[in-house]
Structure formats: C-alpha cells, structure tokens
N, C-alpha and C. Protein backbone atom coordinates (compact mmCIF):
# COMPACT_ATOMS: atom_id res chain seq x y z
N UNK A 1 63.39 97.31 93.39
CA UNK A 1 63.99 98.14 94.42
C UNK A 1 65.31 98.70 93.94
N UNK A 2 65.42 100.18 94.23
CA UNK A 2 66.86 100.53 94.07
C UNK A 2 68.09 99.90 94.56
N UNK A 3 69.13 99.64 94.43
CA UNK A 3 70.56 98.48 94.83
C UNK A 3 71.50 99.74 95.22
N UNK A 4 71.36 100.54 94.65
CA UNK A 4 71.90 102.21 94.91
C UNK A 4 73.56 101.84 94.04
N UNK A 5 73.40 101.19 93.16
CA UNK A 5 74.39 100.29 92.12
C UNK A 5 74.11 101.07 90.61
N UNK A 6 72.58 101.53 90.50
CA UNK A 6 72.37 101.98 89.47
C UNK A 6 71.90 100.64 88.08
N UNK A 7 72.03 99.46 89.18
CA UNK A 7 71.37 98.28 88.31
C UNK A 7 69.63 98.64 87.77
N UNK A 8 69.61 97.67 86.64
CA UNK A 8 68.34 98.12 85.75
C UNK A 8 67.79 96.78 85.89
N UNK A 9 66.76 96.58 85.48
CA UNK A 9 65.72 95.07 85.18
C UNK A 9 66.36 93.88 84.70
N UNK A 10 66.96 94.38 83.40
CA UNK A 10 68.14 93.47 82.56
C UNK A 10 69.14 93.30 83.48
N UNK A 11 69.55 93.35 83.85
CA UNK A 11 71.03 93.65 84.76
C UNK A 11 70.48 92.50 85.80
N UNK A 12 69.10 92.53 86.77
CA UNK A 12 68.91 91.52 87.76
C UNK A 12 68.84 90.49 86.84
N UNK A 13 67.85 90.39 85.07
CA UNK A 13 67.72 89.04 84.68
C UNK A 13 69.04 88.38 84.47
N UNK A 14 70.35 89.13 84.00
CA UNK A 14 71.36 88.82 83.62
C UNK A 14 72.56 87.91 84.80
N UNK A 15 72.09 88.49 85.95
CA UNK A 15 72.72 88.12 87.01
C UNK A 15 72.05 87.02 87.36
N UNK A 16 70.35 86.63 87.56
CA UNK A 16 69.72 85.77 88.33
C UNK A 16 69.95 84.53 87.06
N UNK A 17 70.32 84.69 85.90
CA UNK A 17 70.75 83.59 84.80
C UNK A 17 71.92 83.34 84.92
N UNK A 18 72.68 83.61 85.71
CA UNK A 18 74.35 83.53 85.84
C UNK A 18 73.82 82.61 87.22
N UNK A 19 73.54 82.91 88.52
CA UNK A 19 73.20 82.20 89.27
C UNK A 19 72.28 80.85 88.84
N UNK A 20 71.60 81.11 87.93
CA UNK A 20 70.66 79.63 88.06
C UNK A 20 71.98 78.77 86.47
N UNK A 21 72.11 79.28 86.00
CA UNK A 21 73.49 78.53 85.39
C UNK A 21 74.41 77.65 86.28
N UNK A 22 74.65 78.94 87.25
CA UNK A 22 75.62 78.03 88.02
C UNK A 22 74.83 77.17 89.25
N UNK A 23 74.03 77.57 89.83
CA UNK A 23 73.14 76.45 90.55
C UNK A 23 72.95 75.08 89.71
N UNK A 24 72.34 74.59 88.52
CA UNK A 24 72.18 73.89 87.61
C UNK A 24 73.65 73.02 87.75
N UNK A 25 74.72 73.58 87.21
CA UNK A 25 75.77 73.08 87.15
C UNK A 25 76.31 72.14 88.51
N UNK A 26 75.74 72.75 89.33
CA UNK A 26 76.02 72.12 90.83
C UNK A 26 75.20 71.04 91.54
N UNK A 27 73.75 70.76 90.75
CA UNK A 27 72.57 70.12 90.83
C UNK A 27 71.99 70.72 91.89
N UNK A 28 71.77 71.95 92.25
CA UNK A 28 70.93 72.34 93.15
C UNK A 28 69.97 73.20 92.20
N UNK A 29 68.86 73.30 93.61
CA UNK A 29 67.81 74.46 92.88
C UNK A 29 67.74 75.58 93.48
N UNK A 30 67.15 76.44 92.66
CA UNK A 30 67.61 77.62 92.80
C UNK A 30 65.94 78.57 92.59
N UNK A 31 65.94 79.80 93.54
CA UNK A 31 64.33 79.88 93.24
C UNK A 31 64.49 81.91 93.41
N UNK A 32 63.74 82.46 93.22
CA UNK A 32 63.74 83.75 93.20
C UNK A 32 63.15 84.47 94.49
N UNK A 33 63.33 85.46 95.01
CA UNK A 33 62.99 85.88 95.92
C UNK A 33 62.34 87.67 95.71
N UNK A 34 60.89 87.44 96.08
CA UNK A 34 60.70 88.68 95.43
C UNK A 34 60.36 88.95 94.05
N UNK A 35 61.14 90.44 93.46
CA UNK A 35 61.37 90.39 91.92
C UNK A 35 60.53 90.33 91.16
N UNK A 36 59.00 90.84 91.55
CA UNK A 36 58.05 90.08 90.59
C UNK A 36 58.28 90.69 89.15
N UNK A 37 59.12 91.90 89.10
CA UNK A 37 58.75 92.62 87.62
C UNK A 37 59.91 91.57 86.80
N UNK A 38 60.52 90.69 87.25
CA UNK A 38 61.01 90.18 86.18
C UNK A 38 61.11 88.75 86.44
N UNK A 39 59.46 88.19 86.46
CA UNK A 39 58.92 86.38 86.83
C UNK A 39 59.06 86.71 85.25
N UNK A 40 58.70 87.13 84.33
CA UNK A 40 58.52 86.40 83.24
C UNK A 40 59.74 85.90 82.50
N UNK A 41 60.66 86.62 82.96
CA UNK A 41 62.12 86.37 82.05
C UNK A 41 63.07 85.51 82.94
N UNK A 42 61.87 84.97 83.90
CA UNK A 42 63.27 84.13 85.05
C UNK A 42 62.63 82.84 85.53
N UNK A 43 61.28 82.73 84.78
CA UNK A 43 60.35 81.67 85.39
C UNK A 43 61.28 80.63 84.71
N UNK A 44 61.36 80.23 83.75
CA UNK A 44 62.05 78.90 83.09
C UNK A 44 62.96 78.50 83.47
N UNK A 45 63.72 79.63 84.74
CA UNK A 45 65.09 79.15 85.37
C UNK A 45 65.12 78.58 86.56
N UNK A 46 63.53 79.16 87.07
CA UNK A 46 63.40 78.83 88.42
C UNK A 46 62.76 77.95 88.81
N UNK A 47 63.01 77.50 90.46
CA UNK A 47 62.28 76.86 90.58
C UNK A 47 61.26 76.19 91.84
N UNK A 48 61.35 78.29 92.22
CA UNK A 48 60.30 78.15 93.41
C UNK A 48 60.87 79.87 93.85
N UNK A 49 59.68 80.40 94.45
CA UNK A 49 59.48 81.33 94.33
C UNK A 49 59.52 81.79 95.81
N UNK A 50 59.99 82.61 97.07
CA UNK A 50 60.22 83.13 97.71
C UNK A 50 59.09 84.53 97.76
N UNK A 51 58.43 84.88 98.89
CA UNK A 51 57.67 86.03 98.75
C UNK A 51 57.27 86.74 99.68
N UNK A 52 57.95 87.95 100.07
CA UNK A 52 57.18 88.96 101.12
C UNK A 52 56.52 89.89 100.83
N UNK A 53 55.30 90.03 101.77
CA UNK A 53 54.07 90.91 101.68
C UNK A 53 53.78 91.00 100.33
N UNK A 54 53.53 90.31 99.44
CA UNK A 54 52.63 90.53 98.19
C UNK A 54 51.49 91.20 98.58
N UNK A 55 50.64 90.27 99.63
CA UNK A 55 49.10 90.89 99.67
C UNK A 55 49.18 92.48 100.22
N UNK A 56 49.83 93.04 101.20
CA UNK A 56 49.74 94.21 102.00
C UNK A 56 50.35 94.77 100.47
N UNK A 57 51.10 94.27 99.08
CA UNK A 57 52.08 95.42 98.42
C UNK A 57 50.86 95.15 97.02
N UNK A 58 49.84 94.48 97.30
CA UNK A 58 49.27 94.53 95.93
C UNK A 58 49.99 93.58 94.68
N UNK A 59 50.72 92.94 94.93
CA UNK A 59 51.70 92.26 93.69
C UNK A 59 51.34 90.64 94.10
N UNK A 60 50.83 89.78 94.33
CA UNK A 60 50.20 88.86 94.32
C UNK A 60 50.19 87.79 93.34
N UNK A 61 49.34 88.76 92.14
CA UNK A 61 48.72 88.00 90.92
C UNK A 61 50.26 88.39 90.22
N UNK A 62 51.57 89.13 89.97
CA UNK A 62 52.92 88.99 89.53
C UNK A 62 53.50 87.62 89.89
N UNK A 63 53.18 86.84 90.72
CA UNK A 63 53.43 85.53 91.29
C UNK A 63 52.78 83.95 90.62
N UNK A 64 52.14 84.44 90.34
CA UNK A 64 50.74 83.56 89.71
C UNK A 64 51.36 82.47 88.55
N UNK A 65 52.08 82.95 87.65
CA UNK A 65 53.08 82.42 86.94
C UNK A 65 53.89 81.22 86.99
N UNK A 66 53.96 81.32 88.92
CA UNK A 66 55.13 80.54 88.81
C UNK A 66 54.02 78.97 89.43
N UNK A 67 52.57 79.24 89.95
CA UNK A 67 51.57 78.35 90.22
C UNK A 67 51.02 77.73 89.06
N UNK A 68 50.79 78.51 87.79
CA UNK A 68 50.42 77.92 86.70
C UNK A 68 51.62 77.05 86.21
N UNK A 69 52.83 77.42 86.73
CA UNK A 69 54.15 76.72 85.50
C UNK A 69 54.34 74.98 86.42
N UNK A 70 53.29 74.85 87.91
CA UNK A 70 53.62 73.83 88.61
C UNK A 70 54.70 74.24 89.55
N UNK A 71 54.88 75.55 89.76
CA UNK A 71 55.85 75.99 90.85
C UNK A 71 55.79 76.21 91.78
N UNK A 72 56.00 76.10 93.27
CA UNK A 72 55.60 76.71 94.52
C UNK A 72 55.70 77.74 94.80
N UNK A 73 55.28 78.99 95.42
CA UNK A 73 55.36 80.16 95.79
C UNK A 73 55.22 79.81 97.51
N UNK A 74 56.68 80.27 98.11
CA UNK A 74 55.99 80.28 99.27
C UNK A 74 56.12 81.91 99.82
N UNK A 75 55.14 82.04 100.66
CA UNK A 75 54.65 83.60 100.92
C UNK A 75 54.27 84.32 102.21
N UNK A 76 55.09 84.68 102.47
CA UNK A 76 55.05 85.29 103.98
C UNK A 76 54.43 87.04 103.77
N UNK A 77 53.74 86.76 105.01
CA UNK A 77 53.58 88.32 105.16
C UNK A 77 53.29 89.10 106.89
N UNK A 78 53.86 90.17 107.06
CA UNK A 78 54.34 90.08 108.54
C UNK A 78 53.15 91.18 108.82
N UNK A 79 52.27 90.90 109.63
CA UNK A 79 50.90 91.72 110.08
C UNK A 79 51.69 92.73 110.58
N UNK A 80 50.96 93.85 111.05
CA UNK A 80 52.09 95.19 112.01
C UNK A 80 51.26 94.76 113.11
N UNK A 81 50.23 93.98 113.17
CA UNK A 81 49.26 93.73 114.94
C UNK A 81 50.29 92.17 115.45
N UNK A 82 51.14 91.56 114.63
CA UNK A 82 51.35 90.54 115.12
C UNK A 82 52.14 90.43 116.20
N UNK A 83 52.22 89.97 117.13
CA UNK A 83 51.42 88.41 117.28
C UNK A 83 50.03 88.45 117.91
N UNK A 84 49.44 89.78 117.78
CA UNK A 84 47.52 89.95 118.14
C UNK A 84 47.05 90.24 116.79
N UNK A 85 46.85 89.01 115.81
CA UNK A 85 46.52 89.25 114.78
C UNK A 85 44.76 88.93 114.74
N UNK A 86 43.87 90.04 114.20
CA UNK A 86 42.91 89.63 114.54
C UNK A 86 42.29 88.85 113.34
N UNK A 87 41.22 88.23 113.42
CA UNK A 87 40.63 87.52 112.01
C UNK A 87 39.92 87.98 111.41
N UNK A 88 39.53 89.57 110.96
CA UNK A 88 39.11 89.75 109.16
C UNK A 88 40.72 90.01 108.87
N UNK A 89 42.18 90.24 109.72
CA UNK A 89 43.41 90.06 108.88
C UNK A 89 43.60 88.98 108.68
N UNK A 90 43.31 87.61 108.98
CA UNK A 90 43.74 86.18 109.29
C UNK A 90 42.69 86.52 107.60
N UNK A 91 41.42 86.56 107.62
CA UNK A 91 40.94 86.20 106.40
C UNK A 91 40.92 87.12 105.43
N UNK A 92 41.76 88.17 105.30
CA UNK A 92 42.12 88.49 104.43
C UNK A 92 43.09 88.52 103.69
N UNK A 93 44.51 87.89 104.86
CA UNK A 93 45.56 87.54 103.84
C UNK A 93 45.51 85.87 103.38
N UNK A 94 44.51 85.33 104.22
CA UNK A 94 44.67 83.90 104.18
C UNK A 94 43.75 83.70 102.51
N UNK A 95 42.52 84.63 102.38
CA UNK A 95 41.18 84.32 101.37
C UNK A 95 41.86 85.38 100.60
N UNK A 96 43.12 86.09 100.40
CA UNK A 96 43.77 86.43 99.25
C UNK A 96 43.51 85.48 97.75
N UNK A 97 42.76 86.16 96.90
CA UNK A 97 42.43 84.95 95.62
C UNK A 97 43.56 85.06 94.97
N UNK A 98 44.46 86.31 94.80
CA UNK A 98 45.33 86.45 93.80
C UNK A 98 46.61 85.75 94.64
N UNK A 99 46.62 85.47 95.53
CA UNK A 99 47.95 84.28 96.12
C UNK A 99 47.12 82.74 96.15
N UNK A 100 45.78 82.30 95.89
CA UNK A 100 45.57 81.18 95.51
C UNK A 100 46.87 80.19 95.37
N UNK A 101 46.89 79.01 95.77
CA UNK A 101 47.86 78.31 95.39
C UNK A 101 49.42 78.53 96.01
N UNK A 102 49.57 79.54 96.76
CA UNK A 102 50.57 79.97 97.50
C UNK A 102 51.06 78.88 98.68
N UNK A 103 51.43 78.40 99.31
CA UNK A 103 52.03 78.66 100.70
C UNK A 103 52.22 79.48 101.23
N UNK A 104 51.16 79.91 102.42
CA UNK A 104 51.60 81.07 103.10
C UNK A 104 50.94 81.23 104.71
N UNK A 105 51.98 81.80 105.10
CA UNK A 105 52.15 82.06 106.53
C UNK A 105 52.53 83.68 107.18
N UNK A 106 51.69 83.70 107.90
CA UNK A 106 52.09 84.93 108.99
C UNK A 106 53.53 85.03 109.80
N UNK A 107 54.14 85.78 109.71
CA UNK A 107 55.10 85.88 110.89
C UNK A 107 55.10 86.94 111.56
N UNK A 108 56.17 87.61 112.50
CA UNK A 108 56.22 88.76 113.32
C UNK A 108 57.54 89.01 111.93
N UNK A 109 58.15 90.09 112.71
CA UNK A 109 59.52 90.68 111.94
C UNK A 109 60.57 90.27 112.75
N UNK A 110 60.45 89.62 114.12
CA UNK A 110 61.52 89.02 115.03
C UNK A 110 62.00 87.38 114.27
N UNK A 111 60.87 87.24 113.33
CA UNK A 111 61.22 85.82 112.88
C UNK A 111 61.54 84.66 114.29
N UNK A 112 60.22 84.63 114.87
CA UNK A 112 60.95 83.40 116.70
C UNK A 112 59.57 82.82 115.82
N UNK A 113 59.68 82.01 116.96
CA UNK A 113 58.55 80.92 116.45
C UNK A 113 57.23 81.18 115.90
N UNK A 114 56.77 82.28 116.42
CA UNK A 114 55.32 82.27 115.63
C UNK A 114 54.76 82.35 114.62
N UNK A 115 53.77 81.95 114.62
CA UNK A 115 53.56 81.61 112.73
C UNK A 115 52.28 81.36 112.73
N UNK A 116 51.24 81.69 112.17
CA UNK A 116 49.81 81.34 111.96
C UNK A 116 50.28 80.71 110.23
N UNK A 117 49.79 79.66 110.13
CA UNK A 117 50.22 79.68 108.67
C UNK A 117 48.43 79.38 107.88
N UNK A 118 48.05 79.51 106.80
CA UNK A 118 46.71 79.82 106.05
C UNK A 118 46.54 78.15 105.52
C-alpha cells in the first residue's frame, strides 16, 4: 500500500527489522500485519502473522510461509452481508485451501461482538 511517504519494499523490511530488533531486546513478540509482498524477508523475524481479507484480496497462499515455518496466521475477513452472512460465504471463506492452517474468523467492520469464527 502507498504510505504517501514515498516508502519502497526495502524501506518496510528495514523498518519491520528495526522493530523486531527492538521487540527481541525487550522479550516480547512481535508479528506482521498484512505485508504479504515482503513474508519472505521478514518471516525469520516474526512471529505470527496478522491478516485482513486475504481470501476476498486473492493473497492467501503469500501467507502460507509463515504455516509451514510453525507460525500462526491469524485471519480475519469482514463479509459486506455481515452480520446476514449466508453459507456458500461461510464455506467459502471458511473451505479457503490457500488459508489452510489459518485462524480465522468473520467479523463486521464495527468490530462489537460478532464473530462467526471457521
């Protein structure tokens, strides 16, 4: 996504290694949000993965990485019918193959309690 900063790819890996440096240093963990174009240069730092609408954006299997490395992905995605979500959407974001291994849950965009989770 544009930052309207004029930041480049390198520039987020450079920053999200300054953060997991300093997370490390503090004994916390630290996990990525998003970002899939740069899991490969940030997986070894991280250590859990944050994710909206993969399935509705097609970017899914960019995630996959962090399930093979033993990482969690957790993965939200906000229906536009919700909270009347009907079920071929329930089974299509839920029987998503390329989020396999995910955590993931439905929400609204109000973020209140509801939640169908898969």
């Amino acid at each position: 996504n544009r930052d309207g900063f004029g930041s480049t790819a390198n520039d987020a890996v450079d920053y999200v290694t300054f953060l997991a440096n300093a997370a490390s240093q503090r004994s916390l963990s630290i996990g990525l949000k998003n970002a899939g174009g740069i899991v490969p240069n940030v997986l070894s730092l991280m250590q859990w993965e944050v994710n909206e609408q993969c399935e509705v954006n097609a970017e899914c299997h960019l995630f996959q990485p962090f399930i093979s490395a033993g990482k969690p992905v957790f993965h939200i995605e906000y229906p536009s019918s919700a909270p009347n979500v009907d079920q071929a959407t329930i089974s299509r974001i839920c029987g998503d193959q390329t989020a396999a291994g995910f955590s993931t849950v439905m929400k609204n965009l109000n973020l209140d309690d509801w939640v169908i989770a898969c």
